[in-house]
N, C-alpha and C. Protein backbone atom coordinates (compact mmCIF):
# COMPACT_ATOMS: atom_id res chain seq x y z
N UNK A 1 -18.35 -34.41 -1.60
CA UNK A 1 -17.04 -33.86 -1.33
C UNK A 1 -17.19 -32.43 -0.82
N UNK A 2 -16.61 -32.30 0.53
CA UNK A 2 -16.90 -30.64 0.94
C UNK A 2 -15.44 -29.99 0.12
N UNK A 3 -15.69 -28.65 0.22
CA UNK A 3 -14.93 -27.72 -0.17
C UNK A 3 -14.20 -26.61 0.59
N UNK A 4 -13.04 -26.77 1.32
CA UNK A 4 -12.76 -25.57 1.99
C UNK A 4 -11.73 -24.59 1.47
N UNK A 5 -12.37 -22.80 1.30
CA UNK A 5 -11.96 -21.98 0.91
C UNK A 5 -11.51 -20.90 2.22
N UNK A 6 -10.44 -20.18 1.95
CA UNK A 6 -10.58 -18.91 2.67
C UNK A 6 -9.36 -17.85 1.83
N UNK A 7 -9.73 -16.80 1.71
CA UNK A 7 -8.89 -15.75 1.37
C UNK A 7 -8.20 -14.91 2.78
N UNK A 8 -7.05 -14.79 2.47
CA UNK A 8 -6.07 -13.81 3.49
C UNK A 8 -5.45 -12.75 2.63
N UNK A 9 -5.76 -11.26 3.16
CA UNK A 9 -5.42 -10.53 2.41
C UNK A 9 -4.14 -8.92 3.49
N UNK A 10 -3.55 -9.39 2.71
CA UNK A 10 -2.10 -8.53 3.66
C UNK A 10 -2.53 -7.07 2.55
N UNK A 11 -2.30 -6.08 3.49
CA UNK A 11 -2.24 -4.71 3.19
C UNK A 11 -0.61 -4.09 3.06
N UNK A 12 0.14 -3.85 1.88
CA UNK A 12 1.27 -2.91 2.15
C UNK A 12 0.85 -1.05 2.10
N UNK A 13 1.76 -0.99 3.10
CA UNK A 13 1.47 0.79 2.82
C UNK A 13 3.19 1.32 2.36
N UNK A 14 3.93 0.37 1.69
CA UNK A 14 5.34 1.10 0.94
C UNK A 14 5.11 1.09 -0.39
N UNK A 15 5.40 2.48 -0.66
CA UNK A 15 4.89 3.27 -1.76
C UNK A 15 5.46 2.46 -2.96
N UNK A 16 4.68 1.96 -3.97
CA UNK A 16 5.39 1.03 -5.14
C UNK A 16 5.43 1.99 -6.19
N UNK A 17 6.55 2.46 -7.03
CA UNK A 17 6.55 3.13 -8.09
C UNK A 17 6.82 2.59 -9.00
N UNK A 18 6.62 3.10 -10.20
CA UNK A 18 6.11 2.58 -11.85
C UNK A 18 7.82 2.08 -11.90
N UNK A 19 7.54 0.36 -12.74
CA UNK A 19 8.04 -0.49 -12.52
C UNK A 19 8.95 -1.09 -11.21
N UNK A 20 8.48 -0.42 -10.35
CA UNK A 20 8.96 -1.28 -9.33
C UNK A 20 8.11 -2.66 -9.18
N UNK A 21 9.53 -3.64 -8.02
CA UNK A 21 7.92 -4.61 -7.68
C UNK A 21 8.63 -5.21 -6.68
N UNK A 22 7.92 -5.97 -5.36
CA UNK A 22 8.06 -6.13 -4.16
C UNK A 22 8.06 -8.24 -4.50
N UNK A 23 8.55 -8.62 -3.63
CA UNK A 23 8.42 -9.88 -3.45
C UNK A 23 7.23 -10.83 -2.34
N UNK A 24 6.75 -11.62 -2.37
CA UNK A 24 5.86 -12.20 -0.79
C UNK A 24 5.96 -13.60 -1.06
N UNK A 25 5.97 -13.99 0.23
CA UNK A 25 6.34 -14.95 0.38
C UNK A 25 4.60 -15.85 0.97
N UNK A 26 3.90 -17.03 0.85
CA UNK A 26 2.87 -17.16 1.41
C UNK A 26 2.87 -18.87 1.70
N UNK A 27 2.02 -19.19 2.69
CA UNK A 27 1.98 -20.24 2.93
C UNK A 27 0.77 -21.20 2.35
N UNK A 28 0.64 -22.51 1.90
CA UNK A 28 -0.56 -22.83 1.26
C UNK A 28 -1.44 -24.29 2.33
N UNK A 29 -2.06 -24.56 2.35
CA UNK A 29 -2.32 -25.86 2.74
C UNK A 29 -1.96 -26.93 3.03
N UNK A 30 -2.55 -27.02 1.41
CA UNK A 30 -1.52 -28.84 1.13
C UNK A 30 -0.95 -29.20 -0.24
N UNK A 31 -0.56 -30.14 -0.96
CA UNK A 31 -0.22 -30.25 -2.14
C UNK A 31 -1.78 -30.34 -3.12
N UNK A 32 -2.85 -30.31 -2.90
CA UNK A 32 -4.28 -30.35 -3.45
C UNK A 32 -4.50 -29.23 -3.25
N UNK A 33 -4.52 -28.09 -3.02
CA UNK A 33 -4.86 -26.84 -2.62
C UNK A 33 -4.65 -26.02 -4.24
N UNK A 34 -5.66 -25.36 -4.20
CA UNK A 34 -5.71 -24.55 -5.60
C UNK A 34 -5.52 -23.15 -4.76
N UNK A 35 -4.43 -22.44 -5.43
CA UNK A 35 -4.04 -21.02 -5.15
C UNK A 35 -4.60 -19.92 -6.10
N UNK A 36 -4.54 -18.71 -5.53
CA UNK A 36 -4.90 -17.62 -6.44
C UNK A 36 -4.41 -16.19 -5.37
N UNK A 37 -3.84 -15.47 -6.74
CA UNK A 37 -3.30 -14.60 -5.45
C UNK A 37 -3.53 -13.26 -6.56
N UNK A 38 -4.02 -12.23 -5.83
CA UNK A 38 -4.64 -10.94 -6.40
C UNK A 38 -3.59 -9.41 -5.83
N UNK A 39 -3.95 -8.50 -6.60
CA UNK A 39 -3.13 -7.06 -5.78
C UNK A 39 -4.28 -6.13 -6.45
N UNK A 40 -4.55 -5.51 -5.62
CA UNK A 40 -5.28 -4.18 -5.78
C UNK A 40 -4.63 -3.17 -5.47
N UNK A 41 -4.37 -2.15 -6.15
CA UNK A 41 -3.84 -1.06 -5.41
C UNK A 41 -4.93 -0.04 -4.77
N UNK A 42 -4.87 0.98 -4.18
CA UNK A 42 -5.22 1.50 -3.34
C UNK A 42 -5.36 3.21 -3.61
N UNK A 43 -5.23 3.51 -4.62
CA UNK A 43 -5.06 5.15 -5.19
C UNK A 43 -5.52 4.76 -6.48
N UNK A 44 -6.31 5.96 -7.29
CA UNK A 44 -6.67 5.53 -8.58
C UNK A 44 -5.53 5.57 -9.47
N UNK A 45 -5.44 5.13 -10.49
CA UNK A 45 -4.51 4.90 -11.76
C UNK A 45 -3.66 3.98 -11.12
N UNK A 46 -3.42 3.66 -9.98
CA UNK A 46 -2.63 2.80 -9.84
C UNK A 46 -2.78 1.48 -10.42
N UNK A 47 -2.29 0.73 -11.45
CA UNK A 47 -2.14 -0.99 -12.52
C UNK A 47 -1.01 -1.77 -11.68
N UNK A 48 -1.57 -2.99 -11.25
CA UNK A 48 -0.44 -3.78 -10.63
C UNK A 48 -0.36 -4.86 -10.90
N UNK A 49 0.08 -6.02 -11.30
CA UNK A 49 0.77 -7.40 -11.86
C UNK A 49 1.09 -8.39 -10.87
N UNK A 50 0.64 -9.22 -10.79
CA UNK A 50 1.29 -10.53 -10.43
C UNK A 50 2.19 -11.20 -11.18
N UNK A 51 3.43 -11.53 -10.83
CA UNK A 51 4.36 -12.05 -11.81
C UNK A 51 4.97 -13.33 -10.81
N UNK A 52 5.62 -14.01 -11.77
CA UNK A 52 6.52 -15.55 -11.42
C UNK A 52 6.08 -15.85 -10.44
N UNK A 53 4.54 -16.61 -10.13
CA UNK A 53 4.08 -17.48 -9.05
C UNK A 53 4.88 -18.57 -9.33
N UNK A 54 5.19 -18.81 -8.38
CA UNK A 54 6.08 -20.14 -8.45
C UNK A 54 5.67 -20.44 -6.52
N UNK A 55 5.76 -22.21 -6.77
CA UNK A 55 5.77 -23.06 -5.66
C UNK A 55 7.14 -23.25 -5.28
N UNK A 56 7.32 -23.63 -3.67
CA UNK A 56 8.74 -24.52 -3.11
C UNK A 56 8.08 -25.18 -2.08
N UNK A 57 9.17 -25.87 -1.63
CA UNK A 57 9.26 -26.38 -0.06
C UNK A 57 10.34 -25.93 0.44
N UNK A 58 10.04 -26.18 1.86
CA UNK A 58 10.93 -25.91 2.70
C UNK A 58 10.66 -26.82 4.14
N UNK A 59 11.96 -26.18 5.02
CA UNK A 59 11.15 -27.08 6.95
C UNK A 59 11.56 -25.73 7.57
N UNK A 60 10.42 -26.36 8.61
CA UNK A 60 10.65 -25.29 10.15
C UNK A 60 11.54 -24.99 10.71
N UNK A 61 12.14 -24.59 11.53
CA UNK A 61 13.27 -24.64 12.53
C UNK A 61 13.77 -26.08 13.39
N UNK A 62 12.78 -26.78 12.97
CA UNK A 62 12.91 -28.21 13.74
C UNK A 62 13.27 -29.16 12.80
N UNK A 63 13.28 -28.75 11.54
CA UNK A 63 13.25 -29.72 10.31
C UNK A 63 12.54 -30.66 9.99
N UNK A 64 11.41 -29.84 10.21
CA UNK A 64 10.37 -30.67 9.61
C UNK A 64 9.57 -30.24 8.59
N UNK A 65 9.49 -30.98 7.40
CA UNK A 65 8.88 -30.57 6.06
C UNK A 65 7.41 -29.50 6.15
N UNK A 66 8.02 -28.67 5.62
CA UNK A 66 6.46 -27.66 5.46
C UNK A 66 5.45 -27.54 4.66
N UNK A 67 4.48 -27.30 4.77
CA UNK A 67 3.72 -28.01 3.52
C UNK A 67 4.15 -26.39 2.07
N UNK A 68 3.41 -26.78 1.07
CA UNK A 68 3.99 -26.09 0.16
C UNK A 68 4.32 -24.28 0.41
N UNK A 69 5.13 -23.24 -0.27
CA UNK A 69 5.13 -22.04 0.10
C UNK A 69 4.43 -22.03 -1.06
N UNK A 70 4.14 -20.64 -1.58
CA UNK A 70 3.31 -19.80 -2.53
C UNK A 70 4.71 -18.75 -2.43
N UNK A 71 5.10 -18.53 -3.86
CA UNK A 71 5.95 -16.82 -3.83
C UNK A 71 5.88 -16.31 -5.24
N UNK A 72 5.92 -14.79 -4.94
CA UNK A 72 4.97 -14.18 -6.56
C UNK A 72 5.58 -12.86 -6.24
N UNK A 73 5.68 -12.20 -7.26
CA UNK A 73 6.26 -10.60 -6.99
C UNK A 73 4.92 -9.88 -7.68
N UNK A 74 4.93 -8.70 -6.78
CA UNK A 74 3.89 -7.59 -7.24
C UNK A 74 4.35 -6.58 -8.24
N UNK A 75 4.12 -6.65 -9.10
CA UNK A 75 5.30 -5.09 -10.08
C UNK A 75 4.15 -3.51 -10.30
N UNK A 76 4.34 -2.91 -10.37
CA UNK A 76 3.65 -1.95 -10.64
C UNK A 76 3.91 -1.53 -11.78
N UNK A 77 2.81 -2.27 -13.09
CA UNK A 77 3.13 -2.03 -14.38
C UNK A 77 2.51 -0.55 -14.64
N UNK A 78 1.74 0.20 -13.94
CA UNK A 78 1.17 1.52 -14.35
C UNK A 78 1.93 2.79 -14.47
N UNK A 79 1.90 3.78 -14.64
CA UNK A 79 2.37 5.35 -15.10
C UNK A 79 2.57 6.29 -13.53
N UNK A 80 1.34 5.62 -12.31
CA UNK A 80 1.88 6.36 -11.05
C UNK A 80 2.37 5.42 -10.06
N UNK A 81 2.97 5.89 -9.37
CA UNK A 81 3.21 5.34 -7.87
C UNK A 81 2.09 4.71 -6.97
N UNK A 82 2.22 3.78 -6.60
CA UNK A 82 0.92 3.44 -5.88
C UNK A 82 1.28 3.40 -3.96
N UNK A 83 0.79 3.93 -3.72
CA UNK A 83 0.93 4.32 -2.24
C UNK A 83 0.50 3.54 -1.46
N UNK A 84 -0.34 2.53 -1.26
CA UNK A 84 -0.54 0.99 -0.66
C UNK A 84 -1.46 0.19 -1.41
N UNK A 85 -1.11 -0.76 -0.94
CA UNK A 85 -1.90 -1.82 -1.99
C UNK A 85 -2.50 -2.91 -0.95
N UNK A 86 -3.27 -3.98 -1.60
CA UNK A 86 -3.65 -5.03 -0.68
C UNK A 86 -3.02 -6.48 -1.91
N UNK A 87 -2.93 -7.06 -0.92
CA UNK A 87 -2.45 -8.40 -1.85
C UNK A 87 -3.82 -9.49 -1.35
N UNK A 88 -4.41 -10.18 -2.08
CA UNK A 88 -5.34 -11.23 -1.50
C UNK A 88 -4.48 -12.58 -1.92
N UNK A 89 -4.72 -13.17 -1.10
CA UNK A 89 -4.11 -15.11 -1.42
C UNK A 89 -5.25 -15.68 -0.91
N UNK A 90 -5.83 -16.45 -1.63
CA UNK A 90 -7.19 -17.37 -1.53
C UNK A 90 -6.54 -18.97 -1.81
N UNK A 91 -7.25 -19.71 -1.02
CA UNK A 91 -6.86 -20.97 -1.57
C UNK A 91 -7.89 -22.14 -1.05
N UNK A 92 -8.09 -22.45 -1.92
CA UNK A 92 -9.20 -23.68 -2.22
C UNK A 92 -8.88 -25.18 -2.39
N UNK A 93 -9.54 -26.13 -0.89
CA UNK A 93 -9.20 -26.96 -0.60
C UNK A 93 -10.00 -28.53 -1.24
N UNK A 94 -9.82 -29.11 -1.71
CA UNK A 94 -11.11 -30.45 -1.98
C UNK A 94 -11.38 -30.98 -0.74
């Protein structure tokens, strides 16, 4: 059985301050696809959270079924402001 992986990693540069948190929206594969989605911030002391991954569906503009979304909010549980961050979404295929 091969295995296909790849990580995509989006960079924000809007400044997230302590408890704020941003929303993203991501696209996945297929319904077999194992997700994982990361935030690093980008300034020291900056602590950041992944919260309510949750799956949907949806269709294109043509109406046609899309394969699954990925959506997760970033919060900035730490004490400073974090001035950009990177988000990684990896997802691993059988």
């Amino acid at each position: 059985m091969a295995v296909v992986a790849f990580t995509v990693q989006f960079t924000s540069t809007d400044p997230l301050a302590p408890g704020a948190s941003t929303g993203w929206v991501m696209q996945s594969i297929s319904d077999s696809a194992s997700v994982a989605v990361t935030a690093i911030p980008g300034n020291l002391g900056g602590v950041l959270a992944i919260e309510n991954l949750r799956t949907t569906r949806g269709s294109d503009a043509f109406g046609d079924p899309l394969i699954r979304r990925v959506l997760c909010n970033v919060r900035n549980v730490g004490a400073n402001t974090v001035t950009r961050y990177v988000v990684n979404y990896s997802v691993m295929t059988p």
